[in-house]
N, C-alpha and C. Protein backbone atom coordinates (compact mmCIF):
# COMPACT_ATOMS: atom_id res chain seq x y z
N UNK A 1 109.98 106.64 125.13
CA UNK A 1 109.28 107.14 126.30
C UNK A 1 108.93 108.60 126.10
N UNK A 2 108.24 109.19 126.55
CA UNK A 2 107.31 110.23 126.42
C UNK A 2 107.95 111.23 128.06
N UNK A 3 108.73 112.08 127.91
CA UNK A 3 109.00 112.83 128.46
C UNK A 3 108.31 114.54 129.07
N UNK A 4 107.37 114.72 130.45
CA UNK A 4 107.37 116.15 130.11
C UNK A 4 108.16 116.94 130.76
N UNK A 5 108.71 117.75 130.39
CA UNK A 5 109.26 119.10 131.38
C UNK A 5 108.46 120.27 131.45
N UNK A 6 108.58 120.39 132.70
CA UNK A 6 107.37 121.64 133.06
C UNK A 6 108.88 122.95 133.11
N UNK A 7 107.44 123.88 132.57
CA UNK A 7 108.93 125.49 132.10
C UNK A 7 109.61 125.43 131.06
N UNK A 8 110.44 125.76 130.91
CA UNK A 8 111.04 125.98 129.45
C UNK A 8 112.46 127.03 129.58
N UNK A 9 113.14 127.31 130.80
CA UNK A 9 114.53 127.66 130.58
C UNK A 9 115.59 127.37 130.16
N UNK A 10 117.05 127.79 130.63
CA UNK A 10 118.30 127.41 129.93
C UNK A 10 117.88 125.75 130.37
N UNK A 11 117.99 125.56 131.72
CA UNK A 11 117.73 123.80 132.36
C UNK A 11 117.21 123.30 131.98
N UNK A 12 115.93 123.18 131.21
CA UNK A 12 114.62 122.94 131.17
C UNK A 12 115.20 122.02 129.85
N UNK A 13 115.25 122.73 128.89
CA UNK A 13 115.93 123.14 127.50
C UNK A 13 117.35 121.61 127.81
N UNK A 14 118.13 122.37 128.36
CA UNK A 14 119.63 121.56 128.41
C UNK A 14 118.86 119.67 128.74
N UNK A 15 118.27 119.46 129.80
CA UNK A 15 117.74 118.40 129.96
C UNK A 15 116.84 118.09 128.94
N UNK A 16 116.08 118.96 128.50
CA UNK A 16 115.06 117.56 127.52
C UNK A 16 115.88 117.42 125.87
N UNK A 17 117.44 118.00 126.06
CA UNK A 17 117.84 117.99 124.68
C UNK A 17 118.46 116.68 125.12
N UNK A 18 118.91 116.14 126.40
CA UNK A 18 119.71 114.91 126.97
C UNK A 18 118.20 113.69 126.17
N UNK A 19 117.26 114.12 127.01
CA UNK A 19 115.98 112.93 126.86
C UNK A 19 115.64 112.57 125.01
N UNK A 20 115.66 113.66 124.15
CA UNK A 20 115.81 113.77 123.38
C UNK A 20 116.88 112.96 122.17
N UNK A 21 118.40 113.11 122.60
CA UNK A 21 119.17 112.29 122.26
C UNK A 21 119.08 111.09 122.92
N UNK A 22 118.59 110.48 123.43
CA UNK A 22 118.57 109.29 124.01
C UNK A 22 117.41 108.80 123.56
N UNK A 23 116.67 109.45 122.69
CA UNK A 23 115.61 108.62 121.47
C UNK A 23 113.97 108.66 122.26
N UNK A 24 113.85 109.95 123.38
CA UNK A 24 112.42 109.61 123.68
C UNK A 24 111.71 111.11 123.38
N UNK A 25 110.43 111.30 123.40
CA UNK A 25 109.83 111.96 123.02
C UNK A 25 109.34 113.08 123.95
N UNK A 26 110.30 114.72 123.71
CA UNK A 26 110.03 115.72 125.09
C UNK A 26 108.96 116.77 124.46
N UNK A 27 108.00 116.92 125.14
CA UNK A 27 106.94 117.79 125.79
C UNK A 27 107.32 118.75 127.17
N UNK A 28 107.38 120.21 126.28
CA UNK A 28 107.28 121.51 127.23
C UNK A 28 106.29 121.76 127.81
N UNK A 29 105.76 121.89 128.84
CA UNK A 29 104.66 122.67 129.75
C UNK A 29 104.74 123.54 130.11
N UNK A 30 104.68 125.35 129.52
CA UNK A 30 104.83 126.72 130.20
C UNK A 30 103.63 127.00 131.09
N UNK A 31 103.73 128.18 131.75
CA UNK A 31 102.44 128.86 132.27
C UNK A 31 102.02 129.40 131.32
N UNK A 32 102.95 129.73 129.81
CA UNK A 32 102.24 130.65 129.03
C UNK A 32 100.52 130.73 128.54
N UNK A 33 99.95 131.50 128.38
CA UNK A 33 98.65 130.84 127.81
C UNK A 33 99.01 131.23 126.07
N UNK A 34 98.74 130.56 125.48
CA UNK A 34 98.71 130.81 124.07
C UNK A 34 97.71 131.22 123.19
């Protein structure tokens, strides 16, 4: 499964490392512009 988390803090981070080990695929969304 295809995971996104919007932001990118300590939380942000701690949760998509959970989604991550559990074998699905995490996508960050910042405000940053790049």
């Amino acid at each position: 499964m295809n995971i996104t988390i919007f932001g990118h803090g300590n939380l942000a981070t701690a949760v998509g490392k959970n989604f991550e080990l559990a074998g699905n695929t995490v996508q960050y969304i910042t405000h940053e512009k790049v």
